[in-house]
Structures are given as structure tokens and as C-alpha cells.
C-alpha atoms as a PDB file:
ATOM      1  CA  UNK A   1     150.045-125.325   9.613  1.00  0.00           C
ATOM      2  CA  UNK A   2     151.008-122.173   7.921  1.00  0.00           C
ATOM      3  CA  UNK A   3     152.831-124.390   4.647  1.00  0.00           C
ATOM      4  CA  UNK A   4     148.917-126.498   4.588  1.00  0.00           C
ATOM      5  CA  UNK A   5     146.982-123.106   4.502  1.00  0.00           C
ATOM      6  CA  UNK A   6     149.323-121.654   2.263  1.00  0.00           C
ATOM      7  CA  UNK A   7     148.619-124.840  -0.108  1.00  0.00           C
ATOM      8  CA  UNK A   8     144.894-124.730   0.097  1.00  0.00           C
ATOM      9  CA  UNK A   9     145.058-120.960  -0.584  1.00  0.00           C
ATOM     10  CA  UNK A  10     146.704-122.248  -3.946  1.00  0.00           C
ATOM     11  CA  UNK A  11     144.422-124.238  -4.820  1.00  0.00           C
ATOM     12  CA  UNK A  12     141.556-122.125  -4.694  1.00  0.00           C
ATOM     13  CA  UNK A  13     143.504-119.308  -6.150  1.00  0.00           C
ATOM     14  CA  UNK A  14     143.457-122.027  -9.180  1.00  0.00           C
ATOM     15  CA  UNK A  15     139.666-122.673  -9.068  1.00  0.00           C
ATOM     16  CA  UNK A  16     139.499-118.565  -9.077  1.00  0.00           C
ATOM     17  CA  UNK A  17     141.404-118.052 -12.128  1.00  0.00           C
ATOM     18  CA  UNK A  18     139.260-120.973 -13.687  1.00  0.00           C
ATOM     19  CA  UNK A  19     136.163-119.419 -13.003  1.00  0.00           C
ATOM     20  CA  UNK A  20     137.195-116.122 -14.079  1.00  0.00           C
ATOM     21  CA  UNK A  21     138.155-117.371 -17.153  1.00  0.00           C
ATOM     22  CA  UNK A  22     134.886-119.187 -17.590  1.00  0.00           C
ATOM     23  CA  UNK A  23     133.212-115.834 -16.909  1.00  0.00           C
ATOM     24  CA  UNK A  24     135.325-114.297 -19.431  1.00  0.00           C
ATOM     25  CA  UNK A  25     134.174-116.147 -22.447  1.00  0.00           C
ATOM     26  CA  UNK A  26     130.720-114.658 -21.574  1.00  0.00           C
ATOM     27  CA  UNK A  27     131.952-110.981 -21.746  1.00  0.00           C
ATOM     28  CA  UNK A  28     133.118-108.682 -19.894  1.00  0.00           C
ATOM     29  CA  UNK A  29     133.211-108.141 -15.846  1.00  0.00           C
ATOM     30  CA  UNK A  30     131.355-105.229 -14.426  1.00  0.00           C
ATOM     31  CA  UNK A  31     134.354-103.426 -14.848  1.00  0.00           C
ATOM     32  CA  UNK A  32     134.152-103.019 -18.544  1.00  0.00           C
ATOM     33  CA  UNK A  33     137.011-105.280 -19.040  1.00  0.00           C
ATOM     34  CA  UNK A  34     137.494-109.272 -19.490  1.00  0.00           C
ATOM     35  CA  UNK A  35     138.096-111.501 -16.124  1.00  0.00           C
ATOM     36  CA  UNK A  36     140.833-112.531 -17.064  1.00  0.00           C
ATOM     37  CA  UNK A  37     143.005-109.738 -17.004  1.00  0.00           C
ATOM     38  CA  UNK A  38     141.442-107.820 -15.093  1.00  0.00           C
ATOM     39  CA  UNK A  39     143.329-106.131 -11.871  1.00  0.00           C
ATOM     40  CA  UNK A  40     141.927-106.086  -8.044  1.00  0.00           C
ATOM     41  CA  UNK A  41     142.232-102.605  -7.301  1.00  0.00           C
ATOM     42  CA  UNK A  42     142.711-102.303  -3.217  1.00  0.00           C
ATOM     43  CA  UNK A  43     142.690 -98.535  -1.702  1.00  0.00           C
ATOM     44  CA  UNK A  44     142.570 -97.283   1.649  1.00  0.00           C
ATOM     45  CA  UNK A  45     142.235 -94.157   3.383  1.00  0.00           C
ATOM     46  CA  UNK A  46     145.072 -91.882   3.956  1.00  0.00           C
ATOM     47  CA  UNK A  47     145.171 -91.246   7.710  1.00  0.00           C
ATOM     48  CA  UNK A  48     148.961 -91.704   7.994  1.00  0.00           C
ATOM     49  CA  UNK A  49     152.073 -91.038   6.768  1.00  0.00           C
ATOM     50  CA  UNK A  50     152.117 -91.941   2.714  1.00  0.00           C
ATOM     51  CA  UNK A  51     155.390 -93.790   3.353  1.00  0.00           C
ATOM     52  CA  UNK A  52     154.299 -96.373   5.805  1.00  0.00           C
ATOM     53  CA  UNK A  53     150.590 -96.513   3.890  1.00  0.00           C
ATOM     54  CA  UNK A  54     152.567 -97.662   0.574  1.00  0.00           C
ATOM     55  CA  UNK A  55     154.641-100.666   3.099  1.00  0.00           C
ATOM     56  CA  UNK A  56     151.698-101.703   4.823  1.00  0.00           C
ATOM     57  CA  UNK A  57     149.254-101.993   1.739  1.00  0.00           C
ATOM     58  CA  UNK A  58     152.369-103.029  -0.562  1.00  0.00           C
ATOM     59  CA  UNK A  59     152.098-105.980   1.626  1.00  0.00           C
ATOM     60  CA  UNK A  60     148.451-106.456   2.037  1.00  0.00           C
ATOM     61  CA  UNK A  61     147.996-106.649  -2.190  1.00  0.00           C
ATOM     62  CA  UNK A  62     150.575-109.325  -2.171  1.00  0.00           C
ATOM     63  CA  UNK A  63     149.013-111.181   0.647  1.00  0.00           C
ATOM     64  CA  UNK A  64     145.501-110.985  -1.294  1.00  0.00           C
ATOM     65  CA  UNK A  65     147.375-111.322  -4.615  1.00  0.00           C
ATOM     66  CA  UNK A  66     148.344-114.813  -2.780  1.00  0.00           C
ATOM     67  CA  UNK A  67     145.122-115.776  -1.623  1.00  0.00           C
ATOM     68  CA  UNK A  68     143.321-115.182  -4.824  1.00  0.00           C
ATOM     69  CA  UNK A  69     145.786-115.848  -7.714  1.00  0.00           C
ATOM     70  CA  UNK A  70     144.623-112.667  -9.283  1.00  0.00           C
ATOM     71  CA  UNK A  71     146.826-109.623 -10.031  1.00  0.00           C
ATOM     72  CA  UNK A  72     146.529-107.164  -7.069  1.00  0.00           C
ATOM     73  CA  UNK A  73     147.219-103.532  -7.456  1.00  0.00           C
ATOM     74  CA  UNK A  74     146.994-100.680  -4.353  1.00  0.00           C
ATOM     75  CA  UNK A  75     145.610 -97.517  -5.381  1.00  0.00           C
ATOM     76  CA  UNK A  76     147.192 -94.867  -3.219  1.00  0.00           C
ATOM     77  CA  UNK A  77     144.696 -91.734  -2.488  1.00  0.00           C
ATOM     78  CA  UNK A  78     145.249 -87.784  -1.258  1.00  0.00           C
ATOM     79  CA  UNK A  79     142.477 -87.841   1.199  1.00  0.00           C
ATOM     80  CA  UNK A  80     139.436 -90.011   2.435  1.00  0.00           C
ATOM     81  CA  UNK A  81     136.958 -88.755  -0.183  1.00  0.00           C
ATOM     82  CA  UNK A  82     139.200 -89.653  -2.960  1.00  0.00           C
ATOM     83  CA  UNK A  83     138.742 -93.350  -1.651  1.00  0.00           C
ATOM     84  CA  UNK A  84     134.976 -93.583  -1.327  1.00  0.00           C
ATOM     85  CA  UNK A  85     134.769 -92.107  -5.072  1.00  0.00           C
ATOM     86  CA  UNK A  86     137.399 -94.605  -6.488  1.00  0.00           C
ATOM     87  CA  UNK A  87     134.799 -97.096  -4.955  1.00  0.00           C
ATOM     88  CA  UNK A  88     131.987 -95.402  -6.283  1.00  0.00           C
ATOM     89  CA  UNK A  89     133.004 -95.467  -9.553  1.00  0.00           C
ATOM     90  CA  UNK A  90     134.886 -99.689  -9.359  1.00  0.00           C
ATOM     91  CA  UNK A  91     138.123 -98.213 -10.024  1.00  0.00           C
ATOM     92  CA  UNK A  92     138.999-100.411  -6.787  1.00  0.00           C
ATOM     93  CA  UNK A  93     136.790-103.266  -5.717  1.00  0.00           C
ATOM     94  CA  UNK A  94     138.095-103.657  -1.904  1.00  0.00           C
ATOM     95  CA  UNK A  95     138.936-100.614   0.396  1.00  0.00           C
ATOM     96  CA  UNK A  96     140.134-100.309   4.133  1.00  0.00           C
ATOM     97  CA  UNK A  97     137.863 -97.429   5.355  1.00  0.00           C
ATOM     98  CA  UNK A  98     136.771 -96.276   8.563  1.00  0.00           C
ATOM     99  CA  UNK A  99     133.303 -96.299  10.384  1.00  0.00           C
ATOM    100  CA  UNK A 100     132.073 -92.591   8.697  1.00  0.00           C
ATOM    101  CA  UNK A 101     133.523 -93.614   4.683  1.00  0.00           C
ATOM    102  CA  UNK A 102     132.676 -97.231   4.826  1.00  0.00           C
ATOM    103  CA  UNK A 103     129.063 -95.915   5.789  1.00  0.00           C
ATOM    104  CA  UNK A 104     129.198 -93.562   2.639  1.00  0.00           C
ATOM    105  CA  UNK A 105     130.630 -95.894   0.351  1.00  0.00           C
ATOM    106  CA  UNK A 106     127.677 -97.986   0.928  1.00  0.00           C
ATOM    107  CA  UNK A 107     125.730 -95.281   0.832  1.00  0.00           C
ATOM    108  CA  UNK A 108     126.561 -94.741  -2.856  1.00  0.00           C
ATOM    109  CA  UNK A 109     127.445 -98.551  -3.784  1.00  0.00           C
ATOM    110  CA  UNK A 110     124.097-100.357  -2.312  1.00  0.00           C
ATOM    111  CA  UNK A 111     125.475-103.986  -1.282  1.00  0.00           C
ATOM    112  CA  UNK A 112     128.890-103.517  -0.613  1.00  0.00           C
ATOM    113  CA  UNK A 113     129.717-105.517   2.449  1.00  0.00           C
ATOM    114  CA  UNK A 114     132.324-105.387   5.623  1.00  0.00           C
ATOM    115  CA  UNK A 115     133.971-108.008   5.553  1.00  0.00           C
ATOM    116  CA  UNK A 116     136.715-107.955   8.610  1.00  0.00           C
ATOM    117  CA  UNK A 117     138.036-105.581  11.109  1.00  0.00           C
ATOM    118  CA  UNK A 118     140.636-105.750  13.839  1.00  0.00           C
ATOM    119  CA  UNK A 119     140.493-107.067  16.486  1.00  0.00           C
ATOM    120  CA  UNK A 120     140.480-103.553  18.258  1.00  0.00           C
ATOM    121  CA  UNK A 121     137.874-101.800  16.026  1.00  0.00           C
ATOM    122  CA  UNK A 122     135.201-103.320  17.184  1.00  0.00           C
ATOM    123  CA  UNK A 123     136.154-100.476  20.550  1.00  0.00           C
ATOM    124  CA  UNK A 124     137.740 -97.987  18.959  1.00  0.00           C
ATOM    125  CA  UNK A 125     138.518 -94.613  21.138  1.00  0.00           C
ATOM    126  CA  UNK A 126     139.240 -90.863  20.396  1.00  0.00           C
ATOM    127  CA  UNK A 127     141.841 -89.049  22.686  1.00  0.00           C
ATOM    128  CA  UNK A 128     141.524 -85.283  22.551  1.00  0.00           C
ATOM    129  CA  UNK A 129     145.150 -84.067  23.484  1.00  0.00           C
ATOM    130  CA  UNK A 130     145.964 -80.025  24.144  1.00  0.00           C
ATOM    131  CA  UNK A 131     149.524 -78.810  24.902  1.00  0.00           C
ATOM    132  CA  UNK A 132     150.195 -77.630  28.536  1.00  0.00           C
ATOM    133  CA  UNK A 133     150.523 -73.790  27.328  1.00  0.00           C
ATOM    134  CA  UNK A 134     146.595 -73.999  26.940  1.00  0.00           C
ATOM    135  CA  UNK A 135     146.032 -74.321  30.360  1.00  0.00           C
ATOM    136  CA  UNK A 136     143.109 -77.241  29.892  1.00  0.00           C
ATOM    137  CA  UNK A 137     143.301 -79.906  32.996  1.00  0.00           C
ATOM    138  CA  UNK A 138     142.407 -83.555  31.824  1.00  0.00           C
ATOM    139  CA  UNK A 139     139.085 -84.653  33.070  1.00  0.00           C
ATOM    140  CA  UNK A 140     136.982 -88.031  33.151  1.00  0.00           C
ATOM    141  CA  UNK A 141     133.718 -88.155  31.183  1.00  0.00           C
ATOM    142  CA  UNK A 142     131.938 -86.201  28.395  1.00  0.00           C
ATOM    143  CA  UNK A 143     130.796 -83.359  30.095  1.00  0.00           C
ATOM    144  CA  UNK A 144     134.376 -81.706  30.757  1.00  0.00           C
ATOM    145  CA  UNK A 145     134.864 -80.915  26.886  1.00  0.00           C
ATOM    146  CA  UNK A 146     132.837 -77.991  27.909  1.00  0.00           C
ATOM    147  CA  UNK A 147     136.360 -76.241  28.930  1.00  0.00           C
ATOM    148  CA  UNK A 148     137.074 -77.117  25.304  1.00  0.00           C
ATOM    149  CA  UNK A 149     135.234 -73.651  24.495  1.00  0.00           C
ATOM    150  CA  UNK A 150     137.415 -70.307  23.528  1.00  0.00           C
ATOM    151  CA  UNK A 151     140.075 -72.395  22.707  1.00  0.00           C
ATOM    152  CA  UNK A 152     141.566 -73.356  18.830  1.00  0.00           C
ATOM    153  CA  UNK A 153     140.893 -77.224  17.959  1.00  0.00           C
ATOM    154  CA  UNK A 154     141.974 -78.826  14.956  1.00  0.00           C
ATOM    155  CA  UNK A 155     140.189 -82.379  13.734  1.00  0.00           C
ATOM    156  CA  UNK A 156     141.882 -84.846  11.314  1.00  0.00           C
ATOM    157  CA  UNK A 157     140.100 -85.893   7.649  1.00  0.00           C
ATOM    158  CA  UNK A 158     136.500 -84.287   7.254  1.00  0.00           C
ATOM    159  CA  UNK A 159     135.168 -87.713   6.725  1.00  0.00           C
ATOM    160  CA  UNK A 160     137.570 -89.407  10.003  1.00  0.00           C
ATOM    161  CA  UNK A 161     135.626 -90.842  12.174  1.00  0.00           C
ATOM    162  CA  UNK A 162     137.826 -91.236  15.100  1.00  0.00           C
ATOM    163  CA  UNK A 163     139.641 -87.819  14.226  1.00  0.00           C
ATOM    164  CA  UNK A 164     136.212 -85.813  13.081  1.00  0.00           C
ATOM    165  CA  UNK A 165     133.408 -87.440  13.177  1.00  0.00           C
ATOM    166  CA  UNK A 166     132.914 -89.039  17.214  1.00  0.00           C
ATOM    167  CA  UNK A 167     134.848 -86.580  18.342  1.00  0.00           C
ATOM    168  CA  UNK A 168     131.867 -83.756  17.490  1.00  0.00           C
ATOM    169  CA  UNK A 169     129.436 -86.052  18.471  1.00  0.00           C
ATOM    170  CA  UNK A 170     131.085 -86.415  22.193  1.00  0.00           C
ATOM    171  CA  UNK A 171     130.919 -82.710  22.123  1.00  0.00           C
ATOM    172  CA  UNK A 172     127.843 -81.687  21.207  1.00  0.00           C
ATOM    173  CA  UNK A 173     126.627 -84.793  23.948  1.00  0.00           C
ATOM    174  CA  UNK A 174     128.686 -82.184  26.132  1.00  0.00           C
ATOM    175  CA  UNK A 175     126.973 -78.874  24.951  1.00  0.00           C
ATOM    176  CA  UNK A 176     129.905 -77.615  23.175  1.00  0.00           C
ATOM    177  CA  UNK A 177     129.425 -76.950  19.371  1.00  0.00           C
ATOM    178  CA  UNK A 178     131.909 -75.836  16.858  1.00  0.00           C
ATOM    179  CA  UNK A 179     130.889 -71.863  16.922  1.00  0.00           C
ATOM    180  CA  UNK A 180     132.303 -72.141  20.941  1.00  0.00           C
ATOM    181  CA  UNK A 181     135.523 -72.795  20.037  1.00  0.00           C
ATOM    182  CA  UNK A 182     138.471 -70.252  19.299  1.00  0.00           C
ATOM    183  CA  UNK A 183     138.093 -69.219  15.677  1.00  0.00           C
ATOM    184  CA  UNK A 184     136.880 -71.827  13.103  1.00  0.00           C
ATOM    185  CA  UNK A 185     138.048 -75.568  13.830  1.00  0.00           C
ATOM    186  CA  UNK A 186     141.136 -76.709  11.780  1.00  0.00           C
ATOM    187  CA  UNK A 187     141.136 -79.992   9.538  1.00  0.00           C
ATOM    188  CA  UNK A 188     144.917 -81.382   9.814  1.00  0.00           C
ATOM    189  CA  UNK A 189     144.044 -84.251   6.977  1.00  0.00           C
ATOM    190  CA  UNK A 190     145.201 -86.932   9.227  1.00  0.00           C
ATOM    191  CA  UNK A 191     146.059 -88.060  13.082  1.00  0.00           C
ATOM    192  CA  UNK A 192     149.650 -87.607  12.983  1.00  0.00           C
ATOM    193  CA  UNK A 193     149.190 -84.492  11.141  1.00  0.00           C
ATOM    194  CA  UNK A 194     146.995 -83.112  13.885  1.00  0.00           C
ATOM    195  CA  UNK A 195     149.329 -84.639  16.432  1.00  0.00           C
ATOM    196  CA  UNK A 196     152.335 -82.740  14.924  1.00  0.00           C
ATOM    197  CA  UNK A 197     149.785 -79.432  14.713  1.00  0.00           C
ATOM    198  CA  UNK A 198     149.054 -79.591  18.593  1.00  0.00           C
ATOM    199  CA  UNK A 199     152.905 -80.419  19.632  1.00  0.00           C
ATOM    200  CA  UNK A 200     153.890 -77.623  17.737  1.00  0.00           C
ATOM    201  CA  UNK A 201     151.588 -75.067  18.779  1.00  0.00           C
ATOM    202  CA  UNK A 202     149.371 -74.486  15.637  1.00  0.00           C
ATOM    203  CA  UNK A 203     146.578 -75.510  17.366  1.00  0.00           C
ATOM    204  CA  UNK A 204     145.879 -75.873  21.578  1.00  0.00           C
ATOM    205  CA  UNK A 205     143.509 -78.757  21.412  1.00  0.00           C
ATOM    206  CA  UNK A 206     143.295 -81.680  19.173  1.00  0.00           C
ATOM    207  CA  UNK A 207     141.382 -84.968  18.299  1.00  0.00           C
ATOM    208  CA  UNK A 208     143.046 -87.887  17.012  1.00  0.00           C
ATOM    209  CA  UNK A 209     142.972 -91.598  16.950  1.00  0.00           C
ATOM    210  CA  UNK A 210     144.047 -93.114  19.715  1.00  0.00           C
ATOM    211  CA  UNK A 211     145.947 -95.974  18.428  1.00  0.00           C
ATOM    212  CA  UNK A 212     148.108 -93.432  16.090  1.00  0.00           C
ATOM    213  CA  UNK A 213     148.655 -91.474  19.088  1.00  0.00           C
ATOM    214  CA  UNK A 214     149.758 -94.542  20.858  1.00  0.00           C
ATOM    215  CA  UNK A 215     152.026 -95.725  17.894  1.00  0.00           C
ATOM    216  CA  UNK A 216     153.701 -91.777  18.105  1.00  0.00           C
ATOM    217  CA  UNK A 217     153.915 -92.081  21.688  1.00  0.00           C
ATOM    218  CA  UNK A 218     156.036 -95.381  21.173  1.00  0.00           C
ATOM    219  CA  UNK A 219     158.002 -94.373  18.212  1.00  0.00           C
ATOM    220  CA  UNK A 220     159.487 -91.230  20.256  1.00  0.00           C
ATOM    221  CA  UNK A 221     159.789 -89.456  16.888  1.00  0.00           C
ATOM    222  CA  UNK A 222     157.601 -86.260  17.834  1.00  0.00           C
ATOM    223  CA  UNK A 223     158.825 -83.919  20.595  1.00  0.00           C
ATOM    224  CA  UNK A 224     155.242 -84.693  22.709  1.00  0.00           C
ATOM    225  CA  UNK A 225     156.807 -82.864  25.942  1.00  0.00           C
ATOM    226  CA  UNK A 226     154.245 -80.075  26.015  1.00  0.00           C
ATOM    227  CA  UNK A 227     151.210 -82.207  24.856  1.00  0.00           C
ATOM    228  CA  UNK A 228     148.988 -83.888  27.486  1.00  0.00           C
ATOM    229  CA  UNK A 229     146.262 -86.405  26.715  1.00  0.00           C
ATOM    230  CA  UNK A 230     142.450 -84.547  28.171  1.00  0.00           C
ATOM    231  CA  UNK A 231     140.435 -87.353  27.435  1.00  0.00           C
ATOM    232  CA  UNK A 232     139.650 -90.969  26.088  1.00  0.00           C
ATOM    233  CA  UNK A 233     136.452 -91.418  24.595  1.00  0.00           C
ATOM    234  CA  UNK A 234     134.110 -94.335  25.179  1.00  0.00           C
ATOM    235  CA  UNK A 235     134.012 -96.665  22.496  1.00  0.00           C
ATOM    236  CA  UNK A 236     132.600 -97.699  19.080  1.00  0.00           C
ATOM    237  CA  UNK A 237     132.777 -99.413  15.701  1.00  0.00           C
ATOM    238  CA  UNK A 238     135.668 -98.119  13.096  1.00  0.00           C
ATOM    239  CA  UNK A 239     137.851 -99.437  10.539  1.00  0.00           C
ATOM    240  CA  UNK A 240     137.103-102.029   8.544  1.00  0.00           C
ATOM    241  CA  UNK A 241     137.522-104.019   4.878  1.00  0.00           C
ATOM    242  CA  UNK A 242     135.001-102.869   2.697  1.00  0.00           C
ATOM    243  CA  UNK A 243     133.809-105.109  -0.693  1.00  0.00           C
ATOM    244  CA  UNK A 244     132.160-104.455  -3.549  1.00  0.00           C
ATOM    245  CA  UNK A 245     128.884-106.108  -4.534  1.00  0.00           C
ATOM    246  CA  UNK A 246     130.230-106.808  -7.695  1.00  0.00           C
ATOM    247  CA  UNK A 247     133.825-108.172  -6.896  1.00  0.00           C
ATOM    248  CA  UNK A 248     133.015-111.933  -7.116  1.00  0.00           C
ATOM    249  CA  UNK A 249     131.539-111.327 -10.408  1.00  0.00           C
ATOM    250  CA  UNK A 250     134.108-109.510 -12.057  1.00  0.00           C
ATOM    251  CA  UNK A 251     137.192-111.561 -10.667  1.00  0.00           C
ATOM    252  CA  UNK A 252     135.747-115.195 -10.023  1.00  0.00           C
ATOM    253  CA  UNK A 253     132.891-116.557  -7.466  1.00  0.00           C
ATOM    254  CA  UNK A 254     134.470-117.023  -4.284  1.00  0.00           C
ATOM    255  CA  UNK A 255     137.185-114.113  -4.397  1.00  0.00           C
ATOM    256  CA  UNK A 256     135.145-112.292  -1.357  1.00  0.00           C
ATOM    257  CA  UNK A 257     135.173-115.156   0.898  1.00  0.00           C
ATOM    258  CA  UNK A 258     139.248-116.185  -0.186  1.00  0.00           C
ATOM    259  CA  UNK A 259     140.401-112.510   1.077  1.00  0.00           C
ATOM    260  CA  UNK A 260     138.399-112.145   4.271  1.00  0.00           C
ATOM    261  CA  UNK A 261     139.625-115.612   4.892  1.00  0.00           C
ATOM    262  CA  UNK A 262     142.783-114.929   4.514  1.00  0.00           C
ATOM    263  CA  UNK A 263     142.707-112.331   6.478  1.00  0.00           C
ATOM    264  CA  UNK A 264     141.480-114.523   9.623  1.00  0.00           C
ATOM    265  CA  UNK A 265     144.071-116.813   8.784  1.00  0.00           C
ATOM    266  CA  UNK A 266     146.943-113.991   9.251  1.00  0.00           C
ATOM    267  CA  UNK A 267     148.609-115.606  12.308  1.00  0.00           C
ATOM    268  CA  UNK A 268     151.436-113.162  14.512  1.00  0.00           C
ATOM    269  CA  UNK A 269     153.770-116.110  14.786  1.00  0.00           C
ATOM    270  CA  UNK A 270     154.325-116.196  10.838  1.00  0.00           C
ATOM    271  CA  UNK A 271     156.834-113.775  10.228  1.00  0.00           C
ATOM    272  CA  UNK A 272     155.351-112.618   7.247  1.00  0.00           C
ATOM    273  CA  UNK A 273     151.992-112.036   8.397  1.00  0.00           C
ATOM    274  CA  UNK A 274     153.187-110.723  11.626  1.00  0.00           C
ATOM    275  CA  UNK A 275     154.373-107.727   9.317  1.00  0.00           C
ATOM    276  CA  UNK A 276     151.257-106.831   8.359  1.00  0.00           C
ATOM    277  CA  UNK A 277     149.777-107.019  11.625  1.00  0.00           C
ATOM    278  CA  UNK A 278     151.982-105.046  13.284  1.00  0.00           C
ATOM    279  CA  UNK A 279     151.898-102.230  10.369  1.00  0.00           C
ATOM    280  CA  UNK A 280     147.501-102.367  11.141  1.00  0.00           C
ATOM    281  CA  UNK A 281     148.675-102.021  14.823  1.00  0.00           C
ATOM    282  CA  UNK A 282     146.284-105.634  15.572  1.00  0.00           C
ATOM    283  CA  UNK A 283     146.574-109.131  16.523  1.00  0.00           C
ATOM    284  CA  UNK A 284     144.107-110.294  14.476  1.00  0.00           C
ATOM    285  CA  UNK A 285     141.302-109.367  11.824  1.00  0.00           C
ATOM    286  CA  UNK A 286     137.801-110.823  12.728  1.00  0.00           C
ATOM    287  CA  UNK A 287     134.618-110.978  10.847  1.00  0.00           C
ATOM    288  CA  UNK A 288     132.578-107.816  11.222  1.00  0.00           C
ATOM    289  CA  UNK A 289     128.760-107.026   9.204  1.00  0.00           C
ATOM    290  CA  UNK A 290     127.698-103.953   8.165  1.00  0.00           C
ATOM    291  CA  UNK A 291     125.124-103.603  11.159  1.00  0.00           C
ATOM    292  CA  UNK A 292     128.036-103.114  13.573  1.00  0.00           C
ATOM    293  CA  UNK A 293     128.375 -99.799  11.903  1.00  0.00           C
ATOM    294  CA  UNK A 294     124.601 -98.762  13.195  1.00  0.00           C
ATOM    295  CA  UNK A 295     125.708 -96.149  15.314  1.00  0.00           C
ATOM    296  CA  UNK A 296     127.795 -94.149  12.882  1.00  0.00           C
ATOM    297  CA  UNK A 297     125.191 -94.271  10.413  1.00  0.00           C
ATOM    298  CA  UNK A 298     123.335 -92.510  12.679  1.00  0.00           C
ATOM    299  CA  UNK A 299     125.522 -89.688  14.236  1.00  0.00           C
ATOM    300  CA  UNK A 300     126.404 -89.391  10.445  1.00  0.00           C
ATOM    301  CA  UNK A 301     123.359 -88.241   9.157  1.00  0.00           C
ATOM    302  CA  UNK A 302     122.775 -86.293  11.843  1.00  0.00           C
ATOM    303  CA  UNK A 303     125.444 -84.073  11.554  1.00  0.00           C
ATOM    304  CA  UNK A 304     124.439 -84.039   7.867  1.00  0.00           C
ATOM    305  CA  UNK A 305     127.875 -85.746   6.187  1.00  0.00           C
ATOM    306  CA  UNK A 306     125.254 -88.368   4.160  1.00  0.00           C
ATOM    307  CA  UNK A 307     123.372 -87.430   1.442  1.00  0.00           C
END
């Protein structure tokens, strides 16, 4: 199965590189330069460590590279707003993002579609963890982050949803806002950052992806003796493969549908894909829309991070 899918992905990547050439004679692509040779820039947000970002998407351009006969080319970032303006501006045509960016990037690049998320995104959870020294007892539903107050929290990213964004929401649905806690609330940059920042004492509380916690949890590379997990949030829409309007027109009709399909197709008993997989922490990608991502439109613009 895998040597048949592999086949028909060449042969569209041919009917691709046709097209774009056809669209080539008529001028340039919407990114100023011809079809032909012009590169699929991929990016995604930086929420963990650079090193293992540069494996897994090192992997992911040559998968899409595969799927679409076109040269692929990942764009590492510094930080989550660095991604949405790469977008913005078509330096890079397709983008992993999370609920809160994907919501801006299409905020600021009208038509830009989801095309696939894991199969975990579609219930994604926080955990806000807090070393033992602070004292805090875990608890069971939104209304216990009200201990949270007099005490020093640090978020991920700005723009995180899982590490900034739903985490404030949950608390203000608790009656705890940002002036209750202990001095001004800290902004690690990503989820193992703000794991290492809680282990270590910097900060007593901290939110932070679950699945990243999970994956630090299994790797047994942080000393996470003195950190205890307080709560699991309920769950919502995150992470997902952003396009941009213009991507079919500027590398060949049909290049949209060839990488979301190929993502579906990734299968865990093909070694190869299985890497990638693993590396997203999923067992599958499935189609998503931009609908699903409703809800942190909303709690977006009402803590005023949309324009």
C-alpha cells in the first residue's frame, strides 16, 4: 500500500510541476517570482526546543517536498509572532500554528485555510503545574485556580494558546486575574521553558501544554521531583496546518489538497512516517476547518490579542 501511494504521489507531483510551469509562462506567482523555481516556504511556531523543531520539520519539508515535487524549504523562527508575520508577508506559504496564531494569521491573510490537525488537537488540555515548596494542593475544576492568587506564575509564548492564552481564560472563568498574582506574570517563550522555570524555582506556578509536559515527564531529562501537576483543563481546538490563499496559485493547482493529503496518508506502521508522527506526539493528522477554531477567536478578542 505504502509503495502504490507513494507512486500516485509521483505522479501528481508531475502534473504539479506541469502546471506550475504552465503558470509560469504567464508571469510571475504571487510571490513576485516565476513558478517554476519558486520555493514552498514551511514555518512553524517555536514552542520547543530548536533542536528537535529543525528534526521534526527537516522531515516534514521532505515529506511535502515528496508529495508535491516542488522544492521545500523550513523557515525556522525566534518566537510565535515571527511566524504569523512571515505568513503575513508570503515569505512561507504553509505554517504549523496553534489555535491563538492560526486565528491571527487569518486575521491578517483573509482566506487562508486549516487544513489538518492531530488527531489530539481537536481536545487539547492545559496543565497548570507549581512545585511543592509553594504549598498549592491540586484541585478538580476551574474554580480552585482561585488559590492561584499571591503566588508568581509564569505563561509560555504571548500568543500560546495552550501555554497563555486558555490558560487566562480558565482563570478569569475562576475570578482570578493577572493583578492577583505575585508580582507581574512571567512569559518563559515556550512549554519546556516554563517547565524548566517552575522545576527550578524561578517561578511557583506554571501553565504549559500538556502533551510537552507529558513528553518531559517520559523523557526523564528534567529533575520534576518538586513539581506537582494542580490541574488539567477541559478541552478545546489547537494546533493545526495553516495554508495560504494563494499557495495553489503560486506553486501549481492542486498543491493544497496533495499536502493535506499526504498528511492523512502518514500511516505509524511506515517507518518513515512513523518518525514524524512520533516527533508531532500523534497517531494521525485529520482534516480540520477553520470554524473548529470558533472558540479561540472568541476568548481572543476578548482579551484583546486581535486587532
Amino acid at each position: 500500500m505504502k509503495t502504490t501511494r507513494r507512486g500516485l504521489l509521483a505522479g501528481s507531483a508531475v502534473l504539479l510541476l506541469l502546471t506550475a510551469c504552465g503558470n509560469d509562462s504567464e508571469g510571475a506567482g504571487a510571490s513576485g517570482s516565476g513558478s517554476a523555481t519558486a520555493v514552498l516556504g514551511i514555518s512553524a511556531i517555536p514552542d520547543q526546543d530548536p533542536e528537535q523543531l529543525n528534526r521534526l520539520y527537516g522531515l516534514v519539508a521532505d515529506a511535502v517536498a515528496e508529495a508535491t515535487g516542488l522544492e521545500v524549504s523550513y523557515e525556522a523562527v525566534t518566537d510565535y509572532t515571527a511566524v504569523v508575520r512571515a505568513f503575513e508577508v508570503g515569505d512561507i506559504h504553509l505554517a504549523w500554528m496553534g489555535g491563538l496564531t492560526g486565528v491571527q494569521a487569518r486575521e491578517r491573510v483573509p482566506g487562508s485555510v486549516a487544513i489538518a490537525q492531530r488527531d489530539i488537537d481537536a481536545d487539547f488540555h492545559s496543565l497548570f503545574i507549581a512545585t511543592e515548596k509553594s504549598g498549592i494542593a491540586p484541585f478538580d475544576d476551574t474554580s480552585g485556580l482561585s488559590v492561584l492568587a499571591g503566588h508568581s506564575l509564569t505563561f509560555g509564548s504571548d500568543t500560546s494558546t495552550s501555554g497563555r492564552l486558555m490558560p487566562q481564560y480558565f482563570m478569569q472563568e475562576a475570578g482570578l486575574d493577572v493583578s492577583d498574582l505575585k508580582g507581574e506574570p512571567g512569559y518563559s517563550g515556550s512549554h519546556d521553558a516554563t517547565i524548566e522555570a517552575v522545576a527550578s524555582g524561578s517561578y511557583e506556578v506554571g501553565a504549559v501544554n500538556e502533551q510537552v509536559w507529558q513528553a518531559t515527564v517520559d523523557a526523564g531529562e528534567v529533575d520534576l521531583s518538586d513539581v506537582v501537576v494542580l490541574w488539567r483543563s477541559p478541552g478545546y481546538a489547537d494546533y493545526h496546518w495553516l495554508a495560504r490563499p494563494d499557495l495553489d496559485e503560486t506553486f501549481g493547482e492542486g498543491s493544497t489538497d496533495a499536502i493535506a493529503q499526504m498528511l492523512f496518508d502518514l500511516d505509524p506502521a511506515d517507518p518513515d512516517d512513523a518518525a514524524i508522527l512520533d516527533l508531532f506526539g500523534a497517531t494521525s493528522f485529520v482534516p480540520t476547518q477553520n470554524e473548529d477554531y470558533d472558540q479561540i477567536e472568541t476568548v481572543a478578542r476578548d482579551l484583546g490579542l486581535l486587532a
